[in-house]
PDB file of N, CA and C in Angstrom:
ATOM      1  N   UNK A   1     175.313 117.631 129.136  1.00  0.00           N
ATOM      2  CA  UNK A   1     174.878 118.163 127.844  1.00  0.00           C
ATOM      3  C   UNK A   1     176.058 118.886 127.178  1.00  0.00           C
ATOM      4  N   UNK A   2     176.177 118.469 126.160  1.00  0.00           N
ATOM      5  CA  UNK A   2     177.336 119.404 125.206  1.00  0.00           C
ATOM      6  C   UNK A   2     176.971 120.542 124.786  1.00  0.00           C
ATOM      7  N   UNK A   3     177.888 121.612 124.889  1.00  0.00           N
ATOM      8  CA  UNK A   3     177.788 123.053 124.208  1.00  0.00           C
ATOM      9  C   UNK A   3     177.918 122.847 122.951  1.00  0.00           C
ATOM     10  N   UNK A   4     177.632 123.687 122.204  1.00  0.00           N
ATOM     11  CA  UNK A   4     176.587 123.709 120.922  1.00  0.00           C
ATOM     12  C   UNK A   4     178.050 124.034 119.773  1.00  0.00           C
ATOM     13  N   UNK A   5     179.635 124.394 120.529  1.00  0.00           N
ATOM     14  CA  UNK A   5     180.690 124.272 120.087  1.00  0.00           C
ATOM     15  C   UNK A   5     181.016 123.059 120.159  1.00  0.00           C
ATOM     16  N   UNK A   6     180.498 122.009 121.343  1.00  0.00           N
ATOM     17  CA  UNK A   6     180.982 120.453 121.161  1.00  0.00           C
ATOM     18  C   UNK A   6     180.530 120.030 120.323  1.00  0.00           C
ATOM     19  N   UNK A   7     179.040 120.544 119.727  1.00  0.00           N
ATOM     20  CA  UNK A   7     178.354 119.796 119.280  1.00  0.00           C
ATOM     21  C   UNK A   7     178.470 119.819 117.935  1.00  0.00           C
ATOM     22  N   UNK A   8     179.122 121.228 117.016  1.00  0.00           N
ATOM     23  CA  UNK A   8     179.604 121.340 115.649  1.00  0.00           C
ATOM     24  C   UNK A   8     181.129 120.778 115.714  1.00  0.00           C
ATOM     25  N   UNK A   9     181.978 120.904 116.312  1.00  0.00           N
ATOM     26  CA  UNK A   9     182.926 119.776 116.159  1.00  0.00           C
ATOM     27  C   UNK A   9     182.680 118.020 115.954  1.00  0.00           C
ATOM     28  N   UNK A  10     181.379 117.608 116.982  1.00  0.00           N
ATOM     29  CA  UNK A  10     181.477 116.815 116.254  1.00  0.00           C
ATOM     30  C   UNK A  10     181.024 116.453 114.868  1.00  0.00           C
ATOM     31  N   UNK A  11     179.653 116.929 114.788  1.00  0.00           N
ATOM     32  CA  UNK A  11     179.118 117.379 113.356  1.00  0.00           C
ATOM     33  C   UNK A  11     179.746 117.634 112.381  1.00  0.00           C
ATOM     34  N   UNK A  12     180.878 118.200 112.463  1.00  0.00           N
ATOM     35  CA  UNK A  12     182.522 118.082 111.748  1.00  0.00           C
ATOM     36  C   UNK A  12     182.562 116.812 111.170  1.00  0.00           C
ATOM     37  N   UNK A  13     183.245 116.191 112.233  1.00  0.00           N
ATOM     38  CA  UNK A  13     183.907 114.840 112.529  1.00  0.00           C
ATOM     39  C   UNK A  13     182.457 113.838 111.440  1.00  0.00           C
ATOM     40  N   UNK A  14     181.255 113.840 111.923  1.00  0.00           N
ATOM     41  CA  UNK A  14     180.329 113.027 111.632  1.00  0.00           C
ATOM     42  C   UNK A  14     180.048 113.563 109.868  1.00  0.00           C
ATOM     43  N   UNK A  15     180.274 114.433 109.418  1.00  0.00           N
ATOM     44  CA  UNK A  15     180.413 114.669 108.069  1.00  0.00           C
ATOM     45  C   UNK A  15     181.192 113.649 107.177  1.00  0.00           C
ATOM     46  N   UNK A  16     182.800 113.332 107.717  1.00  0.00           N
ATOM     47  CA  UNK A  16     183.094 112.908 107.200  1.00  0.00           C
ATOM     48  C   UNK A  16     182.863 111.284 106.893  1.00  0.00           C
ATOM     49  N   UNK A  17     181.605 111.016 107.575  1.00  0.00           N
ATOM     50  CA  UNK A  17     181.066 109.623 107.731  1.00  0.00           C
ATOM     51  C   UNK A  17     179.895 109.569 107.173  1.00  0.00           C
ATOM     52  N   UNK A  18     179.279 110.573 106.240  1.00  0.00           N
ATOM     53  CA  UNK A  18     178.092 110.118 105.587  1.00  0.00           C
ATOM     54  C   UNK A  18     178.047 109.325 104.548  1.00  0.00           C
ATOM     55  N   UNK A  19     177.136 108.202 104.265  1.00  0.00           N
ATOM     56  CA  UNK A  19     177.459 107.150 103.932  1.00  0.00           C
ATOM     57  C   UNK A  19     177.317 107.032 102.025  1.00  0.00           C
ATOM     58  N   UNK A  20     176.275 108.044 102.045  1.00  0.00           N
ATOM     59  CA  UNK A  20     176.098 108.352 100.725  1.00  0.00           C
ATOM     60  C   UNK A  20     176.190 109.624 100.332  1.00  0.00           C
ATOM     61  N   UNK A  21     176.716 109.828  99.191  1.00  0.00           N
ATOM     62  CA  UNK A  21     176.979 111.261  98.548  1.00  0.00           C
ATOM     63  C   UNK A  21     175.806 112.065  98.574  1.00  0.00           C
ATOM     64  N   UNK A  22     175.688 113.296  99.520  1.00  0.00           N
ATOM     65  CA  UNK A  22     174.335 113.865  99.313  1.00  0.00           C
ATOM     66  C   UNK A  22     174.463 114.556  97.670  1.00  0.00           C
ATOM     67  N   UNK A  23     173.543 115.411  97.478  1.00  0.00           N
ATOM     68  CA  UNK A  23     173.082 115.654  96.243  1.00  0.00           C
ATOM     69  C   UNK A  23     173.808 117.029  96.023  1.00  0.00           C
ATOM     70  N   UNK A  24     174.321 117.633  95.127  1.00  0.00           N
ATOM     71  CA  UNK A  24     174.969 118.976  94.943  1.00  0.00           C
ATOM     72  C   UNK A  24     174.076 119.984  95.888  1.00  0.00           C
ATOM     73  N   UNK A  25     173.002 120.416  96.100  1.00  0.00           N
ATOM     74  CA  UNK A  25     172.244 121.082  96.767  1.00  0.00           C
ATOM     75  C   UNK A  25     172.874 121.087  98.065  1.00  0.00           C
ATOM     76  N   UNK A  26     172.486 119.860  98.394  1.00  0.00           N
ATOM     77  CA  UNK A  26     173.121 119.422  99.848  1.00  0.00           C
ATOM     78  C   UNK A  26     174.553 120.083 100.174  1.00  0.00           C
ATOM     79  N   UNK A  27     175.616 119.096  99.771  1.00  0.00           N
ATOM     80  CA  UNK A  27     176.668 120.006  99.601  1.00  0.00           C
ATOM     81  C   UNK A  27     177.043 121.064  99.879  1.00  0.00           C
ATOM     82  N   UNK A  28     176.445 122.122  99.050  1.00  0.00           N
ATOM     83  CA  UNK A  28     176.310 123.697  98.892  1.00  0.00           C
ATOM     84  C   UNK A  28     175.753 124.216 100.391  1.00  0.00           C
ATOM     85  N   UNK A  29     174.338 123.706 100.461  1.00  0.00           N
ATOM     86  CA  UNK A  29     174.368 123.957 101.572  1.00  0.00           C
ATOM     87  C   UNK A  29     175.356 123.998 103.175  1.00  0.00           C
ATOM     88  N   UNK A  30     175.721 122.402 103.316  1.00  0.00           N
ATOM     89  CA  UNK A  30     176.987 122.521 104.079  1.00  0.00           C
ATOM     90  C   UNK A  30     177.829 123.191 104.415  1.00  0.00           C
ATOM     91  N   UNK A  31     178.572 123.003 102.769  1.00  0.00           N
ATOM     92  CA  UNK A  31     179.676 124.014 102.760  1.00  0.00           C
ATOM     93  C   UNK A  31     179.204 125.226 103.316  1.00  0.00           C
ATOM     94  N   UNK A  32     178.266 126.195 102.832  1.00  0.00           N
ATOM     95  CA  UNK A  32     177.785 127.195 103.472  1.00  0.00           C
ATOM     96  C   UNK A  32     177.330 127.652 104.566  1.00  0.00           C
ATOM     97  N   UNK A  33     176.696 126.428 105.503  1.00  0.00           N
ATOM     98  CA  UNK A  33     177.020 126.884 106.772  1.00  0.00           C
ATOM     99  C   UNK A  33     177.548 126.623 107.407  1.00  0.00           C
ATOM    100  N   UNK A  34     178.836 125.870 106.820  1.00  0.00           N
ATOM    101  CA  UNK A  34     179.993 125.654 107.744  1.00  0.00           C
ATOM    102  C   UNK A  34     180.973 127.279 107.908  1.00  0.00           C
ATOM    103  N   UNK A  35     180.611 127.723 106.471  1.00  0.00           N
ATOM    104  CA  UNK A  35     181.463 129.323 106.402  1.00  0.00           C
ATOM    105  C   UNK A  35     180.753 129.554 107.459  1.00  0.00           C
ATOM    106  N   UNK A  36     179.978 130.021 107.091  1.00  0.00           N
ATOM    107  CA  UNK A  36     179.119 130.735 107.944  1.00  0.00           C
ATOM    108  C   UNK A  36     179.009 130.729 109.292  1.00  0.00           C
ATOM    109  N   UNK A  37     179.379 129.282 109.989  1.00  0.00           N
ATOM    110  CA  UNK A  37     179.712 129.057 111.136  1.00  0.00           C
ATOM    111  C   UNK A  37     180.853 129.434 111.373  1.00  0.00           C
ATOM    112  N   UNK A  38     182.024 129.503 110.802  1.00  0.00           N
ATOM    113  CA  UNK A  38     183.484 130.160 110.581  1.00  0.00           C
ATOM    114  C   UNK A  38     184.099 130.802 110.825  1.00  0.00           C
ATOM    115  N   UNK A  39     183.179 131.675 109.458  1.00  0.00           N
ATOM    116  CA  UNK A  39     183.647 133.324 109.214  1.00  0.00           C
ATOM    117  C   UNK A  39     182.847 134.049 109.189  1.00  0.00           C
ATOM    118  N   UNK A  40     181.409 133.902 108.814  1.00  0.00           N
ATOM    119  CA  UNK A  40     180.440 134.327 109.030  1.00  0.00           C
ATOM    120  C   UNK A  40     180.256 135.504 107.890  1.00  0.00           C
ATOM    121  N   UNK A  41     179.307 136.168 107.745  1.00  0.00           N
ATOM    122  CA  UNK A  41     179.055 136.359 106.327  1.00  0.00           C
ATOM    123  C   UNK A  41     179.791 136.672 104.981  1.00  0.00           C
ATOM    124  N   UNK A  42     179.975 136.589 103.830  1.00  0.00           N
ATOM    125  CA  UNK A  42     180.446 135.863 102.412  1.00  0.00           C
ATOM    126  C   UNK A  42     181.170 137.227 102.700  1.00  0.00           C
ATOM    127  N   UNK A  43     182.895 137.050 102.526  1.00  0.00           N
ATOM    128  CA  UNK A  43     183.795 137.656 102.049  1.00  0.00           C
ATOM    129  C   UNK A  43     184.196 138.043 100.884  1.00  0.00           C
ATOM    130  N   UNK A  44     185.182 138.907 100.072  1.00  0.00           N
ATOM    131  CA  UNK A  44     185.809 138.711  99.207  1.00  0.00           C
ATOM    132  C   UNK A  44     184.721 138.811  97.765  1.00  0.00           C
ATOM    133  N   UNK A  45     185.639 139.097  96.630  1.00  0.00           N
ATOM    134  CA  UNK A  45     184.953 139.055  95.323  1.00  0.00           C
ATOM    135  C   UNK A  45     184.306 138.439  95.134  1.00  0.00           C
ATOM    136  N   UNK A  46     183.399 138.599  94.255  1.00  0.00           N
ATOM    137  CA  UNK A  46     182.545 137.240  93.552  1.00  0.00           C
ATOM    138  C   UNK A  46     183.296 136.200  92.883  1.00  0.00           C
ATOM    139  N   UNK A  47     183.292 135.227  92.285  1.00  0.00           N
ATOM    140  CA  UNK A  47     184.477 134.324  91.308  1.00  0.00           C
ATOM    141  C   UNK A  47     183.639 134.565  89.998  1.00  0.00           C
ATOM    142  N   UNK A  48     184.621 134.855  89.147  1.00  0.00           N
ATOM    143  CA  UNK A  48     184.355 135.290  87.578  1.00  0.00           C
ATOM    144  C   UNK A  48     183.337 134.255  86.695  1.00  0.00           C
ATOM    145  N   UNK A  49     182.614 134.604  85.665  1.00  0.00           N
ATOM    146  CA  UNK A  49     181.898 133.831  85.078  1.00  0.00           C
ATOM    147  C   UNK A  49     181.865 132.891  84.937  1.00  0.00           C
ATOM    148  N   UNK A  50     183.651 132.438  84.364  1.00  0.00           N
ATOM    149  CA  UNK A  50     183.728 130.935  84.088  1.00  0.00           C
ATOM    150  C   UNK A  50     184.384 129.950  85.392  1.00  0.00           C
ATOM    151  N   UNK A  51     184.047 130.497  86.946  1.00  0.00           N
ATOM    152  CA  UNK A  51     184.548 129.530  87.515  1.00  0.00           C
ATOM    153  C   UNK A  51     183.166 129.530  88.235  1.00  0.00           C
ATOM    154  N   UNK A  52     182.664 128.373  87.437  1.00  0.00           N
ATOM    155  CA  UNK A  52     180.898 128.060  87.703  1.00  0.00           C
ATOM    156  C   UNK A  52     180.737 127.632  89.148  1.00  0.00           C
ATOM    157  N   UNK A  53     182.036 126.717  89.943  1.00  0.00           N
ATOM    158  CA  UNK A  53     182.091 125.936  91.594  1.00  0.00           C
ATOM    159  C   UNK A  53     181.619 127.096  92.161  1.00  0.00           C
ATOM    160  N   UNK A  54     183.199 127.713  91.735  1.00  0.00           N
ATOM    161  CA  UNK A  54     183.405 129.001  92.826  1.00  0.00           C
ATOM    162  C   UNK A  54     182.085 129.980  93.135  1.00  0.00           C
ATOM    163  N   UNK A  55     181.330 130.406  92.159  1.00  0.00           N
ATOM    164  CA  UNK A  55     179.843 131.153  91.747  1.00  0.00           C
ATOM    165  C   UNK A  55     179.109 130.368  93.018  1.00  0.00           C
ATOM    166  N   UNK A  56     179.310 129.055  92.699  1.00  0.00           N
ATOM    167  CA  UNK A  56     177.716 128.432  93.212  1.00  0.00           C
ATOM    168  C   UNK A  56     178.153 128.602  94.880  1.00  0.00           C
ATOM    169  N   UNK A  57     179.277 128.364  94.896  1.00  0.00           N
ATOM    170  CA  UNK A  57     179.859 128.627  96.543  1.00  0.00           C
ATOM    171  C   UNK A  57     179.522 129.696  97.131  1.00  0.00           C
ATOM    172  N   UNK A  58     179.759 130.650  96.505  1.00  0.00           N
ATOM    173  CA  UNK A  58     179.453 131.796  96.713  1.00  0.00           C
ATOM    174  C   UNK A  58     178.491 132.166  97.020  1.00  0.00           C
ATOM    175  N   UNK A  59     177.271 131.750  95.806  1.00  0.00           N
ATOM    176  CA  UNK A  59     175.939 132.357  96.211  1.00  0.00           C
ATOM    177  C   UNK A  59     175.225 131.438  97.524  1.00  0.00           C
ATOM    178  N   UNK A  60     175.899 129.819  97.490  1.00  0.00           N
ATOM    179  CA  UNK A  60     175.370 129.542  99.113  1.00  0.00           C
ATOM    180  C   UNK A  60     175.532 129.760  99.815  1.00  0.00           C
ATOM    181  N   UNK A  61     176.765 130.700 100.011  1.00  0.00           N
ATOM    182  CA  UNK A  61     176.986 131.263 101.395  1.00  0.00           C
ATOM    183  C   UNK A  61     175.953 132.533 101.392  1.00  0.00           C
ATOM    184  N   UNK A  62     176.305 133.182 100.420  1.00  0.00           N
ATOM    185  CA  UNK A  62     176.023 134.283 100.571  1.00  0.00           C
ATOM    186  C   UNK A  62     174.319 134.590 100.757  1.00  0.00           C
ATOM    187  N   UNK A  63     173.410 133.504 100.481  1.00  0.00           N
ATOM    188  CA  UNK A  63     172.500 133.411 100.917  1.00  0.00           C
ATOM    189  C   UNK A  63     172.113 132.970 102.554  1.00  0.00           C
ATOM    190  N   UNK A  64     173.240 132.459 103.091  1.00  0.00           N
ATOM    191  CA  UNK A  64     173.033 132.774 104.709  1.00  0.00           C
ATOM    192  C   UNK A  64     173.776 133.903 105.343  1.00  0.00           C
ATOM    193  N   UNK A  65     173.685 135.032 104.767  1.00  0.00           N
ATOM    194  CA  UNK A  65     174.344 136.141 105.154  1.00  0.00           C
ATOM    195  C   UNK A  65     173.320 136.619 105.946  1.00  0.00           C
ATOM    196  N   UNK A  66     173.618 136.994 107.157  1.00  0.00           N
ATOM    197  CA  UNK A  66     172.994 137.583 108.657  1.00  0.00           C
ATOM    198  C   UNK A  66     172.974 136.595 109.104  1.00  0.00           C
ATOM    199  N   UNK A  67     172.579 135.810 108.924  1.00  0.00           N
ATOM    200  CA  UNK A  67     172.780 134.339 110.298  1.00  0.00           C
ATOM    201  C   UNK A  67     173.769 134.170 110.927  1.00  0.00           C
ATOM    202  N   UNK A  68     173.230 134.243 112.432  1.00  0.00           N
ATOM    203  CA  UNK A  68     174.566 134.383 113.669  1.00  0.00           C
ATOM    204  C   UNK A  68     175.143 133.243 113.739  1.00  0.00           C
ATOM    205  N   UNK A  69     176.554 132.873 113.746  1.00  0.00           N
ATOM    206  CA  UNK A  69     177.035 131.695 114.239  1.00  0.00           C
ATOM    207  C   UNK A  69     176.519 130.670 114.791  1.00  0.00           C
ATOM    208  N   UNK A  70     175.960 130.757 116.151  1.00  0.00           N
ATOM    209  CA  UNK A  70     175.225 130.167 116.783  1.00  0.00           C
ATOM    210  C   UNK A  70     174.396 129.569 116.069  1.00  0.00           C
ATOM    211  N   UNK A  71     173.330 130.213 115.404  1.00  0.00           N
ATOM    212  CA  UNK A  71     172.181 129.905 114.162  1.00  0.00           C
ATOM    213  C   UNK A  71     172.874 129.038 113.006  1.00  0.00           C
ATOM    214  N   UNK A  72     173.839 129.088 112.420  1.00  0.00           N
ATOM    215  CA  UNK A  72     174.628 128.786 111.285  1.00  0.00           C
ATOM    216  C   UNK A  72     174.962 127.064 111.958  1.00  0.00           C
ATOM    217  N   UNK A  73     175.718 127.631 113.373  1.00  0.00           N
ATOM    218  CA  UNK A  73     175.912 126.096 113.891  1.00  0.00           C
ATOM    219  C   UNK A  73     174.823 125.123 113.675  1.00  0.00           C
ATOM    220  N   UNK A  74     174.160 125.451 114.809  1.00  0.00           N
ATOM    221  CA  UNK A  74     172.526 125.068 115.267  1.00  0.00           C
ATOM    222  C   UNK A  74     171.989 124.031 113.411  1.00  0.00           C
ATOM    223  N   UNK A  75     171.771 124.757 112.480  1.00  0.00           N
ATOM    224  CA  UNK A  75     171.650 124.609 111.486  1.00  0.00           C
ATOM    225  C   UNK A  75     172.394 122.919 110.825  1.00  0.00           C
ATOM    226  N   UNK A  76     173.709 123.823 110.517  1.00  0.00           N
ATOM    227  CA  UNK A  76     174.664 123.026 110.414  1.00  0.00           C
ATOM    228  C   UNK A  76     174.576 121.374 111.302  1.00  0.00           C
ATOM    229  N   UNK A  77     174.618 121.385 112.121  1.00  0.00           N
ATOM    230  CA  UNK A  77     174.556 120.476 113.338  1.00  0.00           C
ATOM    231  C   UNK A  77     173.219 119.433 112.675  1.00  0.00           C
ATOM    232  N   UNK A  78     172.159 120.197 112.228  1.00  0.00           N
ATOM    233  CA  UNK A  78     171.089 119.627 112.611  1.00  0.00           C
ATOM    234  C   UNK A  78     171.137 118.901 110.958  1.00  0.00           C
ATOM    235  N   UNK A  79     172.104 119.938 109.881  1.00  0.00           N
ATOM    236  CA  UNK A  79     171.456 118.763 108.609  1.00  0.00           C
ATOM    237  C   UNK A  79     172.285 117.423 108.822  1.00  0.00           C
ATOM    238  N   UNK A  80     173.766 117.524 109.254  1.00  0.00           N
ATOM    239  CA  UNK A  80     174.636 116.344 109.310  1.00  0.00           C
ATOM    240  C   UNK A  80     174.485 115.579 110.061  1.00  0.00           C
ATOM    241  N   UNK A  81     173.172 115.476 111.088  1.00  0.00           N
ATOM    242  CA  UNK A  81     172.623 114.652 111.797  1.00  0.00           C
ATOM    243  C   UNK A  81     171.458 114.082 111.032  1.00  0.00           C
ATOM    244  N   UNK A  82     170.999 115.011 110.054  1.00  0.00           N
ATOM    245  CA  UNK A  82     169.757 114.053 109.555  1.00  0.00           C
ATOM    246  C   UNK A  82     170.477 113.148 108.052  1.00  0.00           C
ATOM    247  N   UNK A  83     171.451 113.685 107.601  1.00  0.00           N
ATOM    248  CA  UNK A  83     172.021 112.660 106.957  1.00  0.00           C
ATOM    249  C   UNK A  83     172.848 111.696 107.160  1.00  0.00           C
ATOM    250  N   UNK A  84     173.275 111.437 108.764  1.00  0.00           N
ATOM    251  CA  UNK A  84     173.826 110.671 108.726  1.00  0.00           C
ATOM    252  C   UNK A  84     173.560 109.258 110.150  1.00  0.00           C
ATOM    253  N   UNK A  85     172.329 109.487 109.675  1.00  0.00           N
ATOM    254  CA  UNK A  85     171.055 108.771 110.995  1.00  0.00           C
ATOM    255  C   UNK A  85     171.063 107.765 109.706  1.00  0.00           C
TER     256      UNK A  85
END
């Protein structure tokens, strides 16, 4: 059985093989608990009004703020497996 660090490396790896563009939501999500798996909760300034990416990045992370690594993985692991079944 793989540790749950084997198992977001590959989840890594298997990201870059999804076959269709998930939906901006999706995305956001990802990205966010990949921080989150990372670095773990949202660092640094907010990004200014007009850098609308940076905002939305932001607030997806920052909506998994307290979620333990482990959890963030776990997570993580489990959407890039259902998109890419």
């Amino acid at each position: 059985m793989m540790s749950l660090e084997q198992q977001f490396e590959e989840a890594k790896i298997k990201s870059k093989t999804i076959a269709t563009k998930p939906s901006n939501d999706i995305l956001l999500k990802i990205y966010a608990l990949f921080k989150q798996s990372t670095e773990g909760d949202v660092k640094g300034d907010k990004p200014g009004f007009f850098d609308m990416v940076g905002q939305a990045k932001y607030k997806a992370w920052e909506e998994q703020k307290g979620k333990s690594k482990e959890e963030a993985q776990q997570n993580y692991i489990d959407l890039i497996n259902s998109l890419t079944q």
